[in-house]
N, C-alpha and C. Protein backbone atom coordinates (compact mmCIF):
# COMPACT_ATOMS: atom_id res chain seq x y z
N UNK A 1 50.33 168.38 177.21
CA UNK A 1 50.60 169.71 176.70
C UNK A 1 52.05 169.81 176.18
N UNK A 2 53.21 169.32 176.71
CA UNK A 2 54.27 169.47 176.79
C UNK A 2 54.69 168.84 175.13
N UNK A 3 53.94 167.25 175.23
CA UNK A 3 54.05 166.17 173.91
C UNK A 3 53.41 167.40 173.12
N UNK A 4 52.49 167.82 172.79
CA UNK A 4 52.01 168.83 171.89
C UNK A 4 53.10 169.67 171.22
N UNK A 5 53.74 170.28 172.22
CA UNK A 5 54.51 171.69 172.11
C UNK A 5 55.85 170.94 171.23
N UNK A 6 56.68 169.91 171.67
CA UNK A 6 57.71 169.18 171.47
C UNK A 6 57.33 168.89 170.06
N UNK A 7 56.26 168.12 169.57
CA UNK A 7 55.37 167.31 168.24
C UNK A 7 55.54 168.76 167.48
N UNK A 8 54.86 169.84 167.62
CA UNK A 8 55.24 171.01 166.88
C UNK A 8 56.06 171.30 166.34
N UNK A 9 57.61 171.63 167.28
CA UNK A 9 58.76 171.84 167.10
C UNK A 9 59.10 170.50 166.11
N UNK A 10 59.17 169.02 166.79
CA UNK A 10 59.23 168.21 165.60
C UNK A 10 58.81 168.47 164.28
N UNK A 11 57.98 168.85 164.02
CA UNK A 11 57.06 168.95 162.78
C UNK A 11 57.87 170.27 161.66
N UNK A 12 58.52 171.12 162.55
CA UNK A 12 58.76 172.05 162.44
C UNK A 12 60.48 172.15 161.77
N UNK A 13 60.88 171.25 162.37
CA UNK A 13 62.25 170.92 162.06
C UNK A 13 62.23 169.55 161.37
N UNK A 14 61.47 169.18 161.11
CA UNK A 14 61.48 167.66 160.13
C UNK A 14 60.99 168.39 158.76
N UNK A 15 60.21 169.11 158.17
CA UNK A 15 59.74 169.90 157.69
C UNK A 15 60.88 170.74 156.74
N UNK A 16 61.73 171.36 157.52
CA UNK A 16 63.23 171.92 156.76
C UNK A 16 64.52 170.84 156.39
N UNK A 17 64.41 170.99 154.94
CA UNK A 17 65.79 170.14 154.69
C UNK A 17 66.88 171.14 154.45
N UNK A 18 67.62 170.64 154.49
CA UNK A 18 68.85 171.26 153.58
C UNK A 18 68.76 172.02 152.79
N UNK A 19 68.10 171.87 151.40
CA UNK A 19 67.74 172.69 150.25
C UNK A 19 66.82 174.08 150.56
N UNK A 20 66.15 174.13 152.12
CA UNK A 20 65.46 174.71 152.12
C UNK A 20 66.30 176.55 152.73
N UNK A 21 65.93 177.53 151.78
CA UNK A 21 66.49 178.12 152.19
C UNK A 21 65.99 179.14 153.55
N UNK A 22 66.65 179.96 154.04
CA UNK A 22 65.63 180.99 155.19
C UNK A 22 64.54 182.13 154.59
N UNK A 23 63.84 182.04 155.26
CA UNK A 23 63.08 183.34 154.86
C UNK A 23 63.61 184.47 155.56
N UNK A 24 64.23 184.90 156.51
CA UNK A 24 64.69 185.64 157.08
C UNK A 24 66.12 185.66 157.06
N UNK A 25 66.73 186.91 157.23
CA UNK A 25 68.20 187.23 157.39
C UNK A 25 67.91 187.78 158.85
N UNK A 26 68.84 186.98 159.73
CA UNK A 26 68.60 187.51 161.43
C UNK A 26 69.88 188.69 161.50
N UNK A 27 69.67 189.83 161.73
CA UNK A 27 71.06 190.72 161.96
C UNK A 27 70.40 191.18 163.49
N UNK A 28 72.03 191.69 164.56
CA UNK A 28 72.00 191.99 165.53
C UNK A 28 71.59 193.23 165.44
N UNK A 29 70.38 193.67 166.54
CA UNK A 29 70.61 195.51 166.56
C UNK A 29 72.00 196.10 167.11
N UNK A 30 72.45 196.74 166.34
CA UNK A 30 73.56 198.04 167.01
C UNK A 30 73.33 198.97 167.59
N UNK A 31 74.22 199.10 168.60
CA UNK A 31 73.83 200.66 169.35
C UNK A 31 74.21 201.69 168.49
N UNK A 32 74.55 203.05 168.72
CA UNK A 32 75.27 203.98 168.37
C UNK A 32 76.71 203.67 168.73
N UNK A 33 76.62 202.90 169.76
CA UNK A 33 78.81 202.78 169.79
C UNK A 33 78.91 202.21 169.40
N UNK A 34 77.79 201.05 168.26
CA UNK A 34 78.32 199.84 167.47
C UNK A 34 77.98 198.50 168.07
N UNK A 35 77.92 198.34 169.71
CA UNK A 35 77.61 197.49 170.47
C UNK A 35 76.85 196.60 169.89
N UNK A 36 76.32 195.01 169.79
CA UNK A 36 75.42 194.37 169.55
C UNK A 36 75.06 193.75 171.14
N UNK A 37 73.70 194.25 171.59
CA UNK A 37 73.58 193.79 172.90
C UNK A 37 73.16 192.26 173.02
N UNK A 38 72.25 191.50 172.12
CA UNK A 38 71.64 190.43 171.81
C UNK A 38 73.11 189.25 171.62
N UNK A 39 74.30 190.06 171.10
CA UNK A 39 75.11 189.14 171.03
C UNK A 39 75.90 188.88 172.18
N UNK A 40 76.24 189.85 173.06
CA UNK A 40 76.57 190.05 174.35
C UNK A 40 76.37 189.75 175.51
N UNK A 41 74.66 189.49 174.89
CA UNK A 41 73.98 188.54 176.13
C UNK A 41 74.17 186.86 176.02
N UNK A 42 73.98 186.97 174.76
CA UNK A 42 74.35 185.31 174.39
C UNK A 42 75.54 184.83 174.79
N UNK A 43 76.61 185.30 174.50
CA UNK A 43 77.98 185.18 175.18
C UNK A 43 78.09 185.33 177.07
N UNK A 44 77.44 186.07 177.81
CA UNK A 44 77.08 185.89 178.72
C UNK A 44 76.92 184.80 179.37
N UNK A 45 75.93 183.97 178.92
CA UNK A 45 75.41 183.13 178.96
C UNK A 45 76.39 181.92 178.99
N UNK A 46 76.53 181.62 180.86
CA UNK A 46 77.44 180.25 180.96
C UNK A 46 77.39 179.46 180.16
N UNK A 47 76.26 178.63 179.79
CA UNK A 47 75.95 177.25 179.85
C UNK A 47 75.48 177.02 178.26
N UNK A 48 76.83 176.45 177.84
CA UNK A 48 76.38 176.49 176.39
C UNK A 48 75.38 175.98 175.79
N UNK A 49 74.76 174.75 175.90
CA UNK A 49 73.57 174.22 175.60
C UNK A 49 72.58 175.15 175.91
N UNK A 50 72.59 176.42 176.62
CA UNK A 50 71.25 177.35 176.83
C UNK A 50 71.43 178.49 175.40
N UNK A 51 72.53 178.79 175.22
CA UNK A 51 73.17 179.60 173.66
C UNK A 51 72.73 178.46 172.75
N UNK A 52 73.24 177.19 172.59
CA UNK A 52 72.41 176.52 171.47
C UNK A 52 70.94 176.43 171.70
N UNK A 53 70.39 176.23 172.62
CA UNK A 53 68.90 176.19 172.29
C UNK A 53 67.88 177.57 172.09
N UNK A 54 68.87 178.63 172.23
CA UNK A 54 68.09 180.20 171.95
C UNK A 54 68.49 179.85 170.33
N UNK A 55 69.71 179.82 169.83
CA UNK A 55 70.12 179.75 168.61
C UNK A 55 69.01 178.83 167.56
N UNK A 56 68.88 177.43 168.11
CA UNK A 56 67.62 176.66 167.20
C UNK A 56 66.54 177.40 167.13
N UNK A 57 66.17 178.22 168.08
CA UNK A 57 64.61 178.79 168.27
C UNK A 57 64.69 179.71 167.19
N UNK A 58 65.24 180.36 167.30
CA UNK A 58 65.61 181.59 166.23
C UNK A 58 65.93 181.35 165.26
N UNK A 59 66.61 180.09 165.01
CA UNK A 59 66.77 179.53 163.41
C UNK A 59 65.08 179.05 163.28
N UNK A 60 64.81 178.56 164.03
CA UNK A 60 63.36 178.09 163.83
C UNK A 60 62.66 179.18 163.07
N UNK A 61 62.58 180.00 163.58
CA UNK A 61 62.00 181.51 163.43
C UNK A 61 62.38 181.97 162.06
N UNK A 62 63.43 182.12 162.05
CA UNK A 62 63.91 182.13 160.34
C UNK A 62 63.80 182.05 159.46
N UNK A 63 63.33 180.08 159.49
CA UNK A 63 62.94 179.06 158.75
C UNK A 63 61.96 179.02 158.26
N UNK A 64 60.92 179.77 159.29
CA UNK A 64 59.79 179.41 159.49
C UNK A 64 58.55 180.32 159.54
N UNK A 65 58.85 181.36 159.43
CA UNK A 65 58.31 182.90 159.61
C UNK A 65 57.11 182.91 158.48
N UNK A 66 56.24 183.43 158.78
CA UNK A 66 56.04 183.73 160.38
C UNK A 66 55.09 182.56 161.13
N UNK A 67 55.23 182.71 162.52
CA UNK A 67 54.91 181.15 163.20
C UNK A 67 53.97 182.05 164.94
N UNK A 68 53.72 181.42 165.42
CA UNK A 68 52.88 181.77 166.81
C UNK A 68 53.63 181.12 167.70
N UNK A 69 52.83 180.21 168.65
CA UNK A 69 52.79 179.65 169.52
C UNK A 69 53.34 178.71 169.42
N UNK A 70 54.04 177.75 170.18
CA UNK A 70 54.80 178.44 171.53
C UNK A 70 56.15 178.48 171.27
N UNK A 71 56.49 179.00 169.99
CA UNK A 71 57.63 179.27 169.85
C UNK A 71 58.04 180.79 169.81
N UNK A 72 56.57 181.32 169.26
CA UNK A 72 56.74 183.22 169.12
C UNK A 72 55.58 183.41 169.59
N UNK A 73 55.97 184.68 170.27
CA UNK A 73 54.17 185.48 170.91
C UNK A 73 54.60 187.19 170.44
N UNK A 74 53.38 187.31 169.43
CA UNK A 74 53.51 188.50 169.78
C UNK A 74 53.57 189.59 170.27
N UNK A 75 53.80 190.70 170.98
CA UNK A 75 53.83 191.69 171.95
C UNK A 75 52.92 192.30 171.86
N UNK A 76 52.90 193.26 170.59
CA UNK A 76 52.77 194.58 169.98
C UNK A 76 52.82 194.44 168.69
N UNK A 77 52.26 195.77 167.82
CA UNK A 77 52.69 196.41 166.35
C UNK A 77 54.46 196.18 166.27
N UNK A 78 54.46 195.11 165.72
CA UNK A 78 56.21 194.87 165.12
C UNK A 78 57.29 194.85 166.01
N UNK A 79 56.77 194.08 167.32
CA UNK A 79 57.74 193.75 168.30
C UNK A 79 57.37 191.99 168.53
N UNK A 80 58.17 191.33 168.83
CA UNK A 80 57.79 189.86 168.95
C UNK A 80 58.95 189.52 169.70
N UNK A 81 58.79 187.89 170.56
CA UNK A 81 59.55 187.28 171.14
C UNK A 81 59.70 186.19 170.94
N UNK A 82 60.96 185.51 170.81
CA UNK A 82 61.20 184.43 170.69
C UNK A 82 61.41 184.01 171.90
N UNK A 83 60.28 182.51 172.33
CA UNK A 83 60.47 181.81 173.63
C UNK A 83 61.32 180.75 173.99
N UNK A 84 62.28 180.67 174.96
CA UNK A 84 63.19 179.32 174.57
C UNK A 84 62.67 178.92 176.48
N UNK A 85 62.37 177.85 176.89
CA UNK A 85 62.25 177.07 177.92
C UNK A 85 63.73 176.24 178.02
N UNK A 86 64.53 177.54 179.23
CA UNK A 86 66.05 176.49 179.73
C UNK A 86 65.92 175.96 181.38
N UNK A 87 66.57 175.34 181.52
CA UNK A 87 66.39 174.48 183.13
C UNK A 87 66.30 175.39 184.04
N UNK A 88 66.65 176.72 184.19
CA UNK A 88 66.81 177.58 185.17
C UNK A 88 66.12 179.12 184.99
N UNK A 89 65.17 179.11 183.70
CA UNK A 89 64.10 180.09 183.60
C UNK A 89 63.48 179.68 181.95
N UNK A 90 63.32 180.86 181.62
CA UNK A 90 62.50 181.42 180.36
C UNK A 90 63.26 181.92 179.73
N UNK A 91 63.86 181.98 178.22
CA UNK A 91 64.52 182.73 177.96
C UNK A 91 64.03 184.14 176.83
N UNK A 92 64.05 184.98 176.58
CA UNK A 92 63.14 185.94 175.74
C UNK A 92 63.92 186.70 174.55
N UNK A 93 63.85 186.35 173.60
CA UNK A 93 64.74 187.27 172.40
C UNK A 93 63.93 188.62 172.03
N UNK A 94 63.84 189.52 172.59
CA UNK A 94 62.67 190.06 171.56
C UNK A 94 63.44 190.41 170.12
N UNK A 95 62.52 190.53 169.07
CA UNK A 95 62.69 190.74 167.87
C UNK A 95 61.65 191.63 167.31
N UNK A 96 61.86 192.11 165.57
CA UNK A 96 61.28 193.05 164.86
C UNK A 96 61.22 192.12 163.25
N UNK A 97 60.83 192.54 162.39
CA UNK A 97 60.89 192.41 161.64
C UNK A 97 60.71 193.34 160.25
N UNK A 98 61.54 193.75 159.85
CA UNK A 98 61.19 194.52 158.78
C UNK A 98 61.91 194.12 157.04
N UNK A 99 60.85 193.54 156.23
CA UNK A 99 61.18 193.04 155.12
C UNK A 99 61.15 191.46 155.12
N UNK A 100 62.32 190.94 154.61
CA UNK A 100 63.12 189.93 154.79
C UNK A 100 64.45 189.85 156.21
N UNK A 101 64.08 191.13 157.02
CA UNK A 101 65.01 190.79 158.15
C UNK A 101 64.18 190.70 159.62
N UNK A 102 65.03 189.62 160.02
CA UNK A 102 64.81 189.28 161.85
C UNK A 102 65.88 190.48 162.25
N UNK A 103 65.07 191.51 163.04
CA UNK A 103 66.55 192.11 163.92
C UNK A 103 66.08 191.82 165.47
N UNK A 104 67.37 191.38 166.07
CA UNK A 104 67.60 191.08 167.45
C UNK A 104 67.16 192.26 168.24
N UNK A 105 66.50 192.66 169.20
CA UNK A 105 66.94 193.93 169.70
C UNK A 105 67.13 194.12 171.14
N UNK A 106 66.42 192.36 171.81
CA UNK A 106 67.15 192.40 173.21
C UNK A 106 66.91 191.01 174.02
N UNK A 107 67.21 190.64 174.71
CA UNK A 107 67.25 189.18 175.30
C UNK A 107 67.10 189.03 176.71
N UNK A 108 66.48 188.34 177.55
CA UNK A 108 66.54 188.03 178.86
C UNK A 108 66.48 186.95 179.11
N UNK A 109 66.88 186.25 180.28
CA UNK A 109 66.27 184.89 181.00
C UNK A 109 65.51 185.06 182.60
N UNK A 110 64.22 184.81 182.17
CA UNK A 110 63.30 185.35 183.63
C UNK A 110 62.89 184.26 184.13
N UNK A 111 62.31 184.44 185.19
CA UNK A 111 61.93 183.07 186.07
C UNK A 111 60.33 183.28 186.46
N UNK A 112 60.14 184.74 186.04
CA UNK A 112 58.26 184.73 186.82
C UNK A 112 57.60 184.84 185.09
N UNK A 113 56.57 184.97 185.06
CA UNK A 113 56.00 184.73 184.30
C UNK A 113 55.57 186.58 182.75
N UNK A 114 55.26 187.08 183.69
CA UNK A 114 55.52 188.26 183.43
C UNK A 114 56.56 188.72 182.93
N UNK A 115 56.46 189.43 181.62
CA UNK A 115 57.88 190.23 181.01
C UNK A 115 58.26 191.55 182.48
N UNK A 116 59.29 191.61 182.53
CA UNK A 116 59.62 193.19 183.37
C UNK A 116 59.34 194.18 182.55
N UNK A 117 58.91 195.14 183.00
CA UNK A 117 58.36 196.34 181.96
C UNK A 117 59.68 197.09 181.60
N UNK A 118 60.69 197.15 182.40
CA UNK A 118 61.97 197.95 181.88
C UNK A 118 62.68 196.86 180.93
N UNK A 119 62.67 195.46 180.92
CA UNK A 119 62.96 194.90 179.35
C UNK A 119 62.27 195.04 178.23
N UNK A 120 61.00 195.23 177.97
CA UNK A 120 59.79 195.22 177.35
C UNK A 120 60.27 196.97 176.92
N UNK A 121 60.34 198.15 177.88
CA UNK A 121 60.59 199.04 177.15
C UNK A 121 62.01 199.73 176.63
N UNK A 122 63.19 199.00 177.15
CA UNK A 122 64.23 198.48 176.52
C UNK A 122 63.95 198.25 174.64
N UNK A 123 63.64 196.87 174.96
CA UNK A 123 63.34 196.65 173.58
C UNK A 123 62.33 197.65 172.58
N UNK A 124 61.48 198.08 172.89
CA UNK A 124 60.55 199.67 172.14
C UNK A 124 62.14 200.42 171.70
N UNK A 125 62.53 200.62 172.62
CA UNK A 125 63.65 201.93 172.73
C UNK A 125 64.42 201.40 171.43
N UNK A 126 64.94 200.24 171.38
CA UNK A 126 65.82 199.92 171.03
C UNK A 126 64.90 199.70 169.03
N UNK A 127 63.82 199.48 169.62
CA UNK A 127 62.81 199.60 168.13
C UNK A 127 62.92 200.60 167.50
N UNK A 128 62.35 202.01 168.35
CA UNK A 128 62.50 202.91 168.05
C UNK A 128 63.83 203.63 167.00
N UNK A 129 65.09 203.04 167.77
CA UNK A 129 66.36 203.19 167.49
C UNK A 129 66.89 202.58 165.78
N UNK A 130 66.57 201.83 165.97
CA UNK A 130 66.51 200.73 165.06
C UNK A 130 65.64 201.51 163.38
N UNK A 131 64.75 201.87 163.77
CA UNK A 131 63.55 202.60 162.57
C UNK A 131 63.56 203.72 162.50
N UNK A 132 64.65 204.27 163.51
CA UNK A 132 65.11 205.72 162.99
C UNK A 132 63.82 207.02 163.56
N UNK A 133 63.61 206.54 164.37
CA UNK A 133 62.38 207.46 164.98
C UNK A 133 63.16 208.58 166.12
């Protein structure tokens, strides 16, 4: 299963050269004080090799849009997550998409399997926010 998932991602990144440009423009959501929380969390984040491997996923995503399994699962109507597998959990970007843009709108690293429902409606909120509702 694992060779599968890895062969994908190979396929996936052998696939993009140089010349190739993104389909997506990734921008951070802002709060109202301006805040970018998605970037905040990333910076958080001790262990730099766990910031580069959210970063490939999401360039993946980019690159590659739109894509499934097991790199994106969808949630909902225009909420999605980007999945990154780091040594010490799960990591979760959720994202939106509207147009030609990826917007960030919130991030976790979990260890059970299950999203928490107060990240999950975090990110709505932050949808909501985002689309002007």
């Amino acid at each position: 299963m694992i060779h599968k998932k890895l062969d994908k991602m190979y396929q996936i990144w052998y696939s993009l050269d140089m010349d190739d440009k993104p389909l997506l423009t990734v921008k951070f959501f802002k709060t109202p004080a301006n805040n970018e929380p998605v970037r905040e969390w990333l910076k958080s984040l001790e262990d730099k090799a766990d910031r580069k491997a959210i970063g490939e996923d999401v360039k993946t995503v980019q690159f590659g849009w739109p894509m499934g399994m097991p790199i994106v699962r969808k949630l909902e109507d225009k909420l999605w997550e980007v999945r990154t597998n780091l040594p010490q959990g799960i990591a979760r970007t959720f994202f939106t998409v509207e147009g030609s843009l990826m917007i960030l709108l919130h991030g976790i690293v979990k260890k059970s399997k299950k999203t928490p429902q107060d990240d999950l409606d975090l990110a709505r909120k932050r949808l909501s926010l985002w689309r002007g509702e």
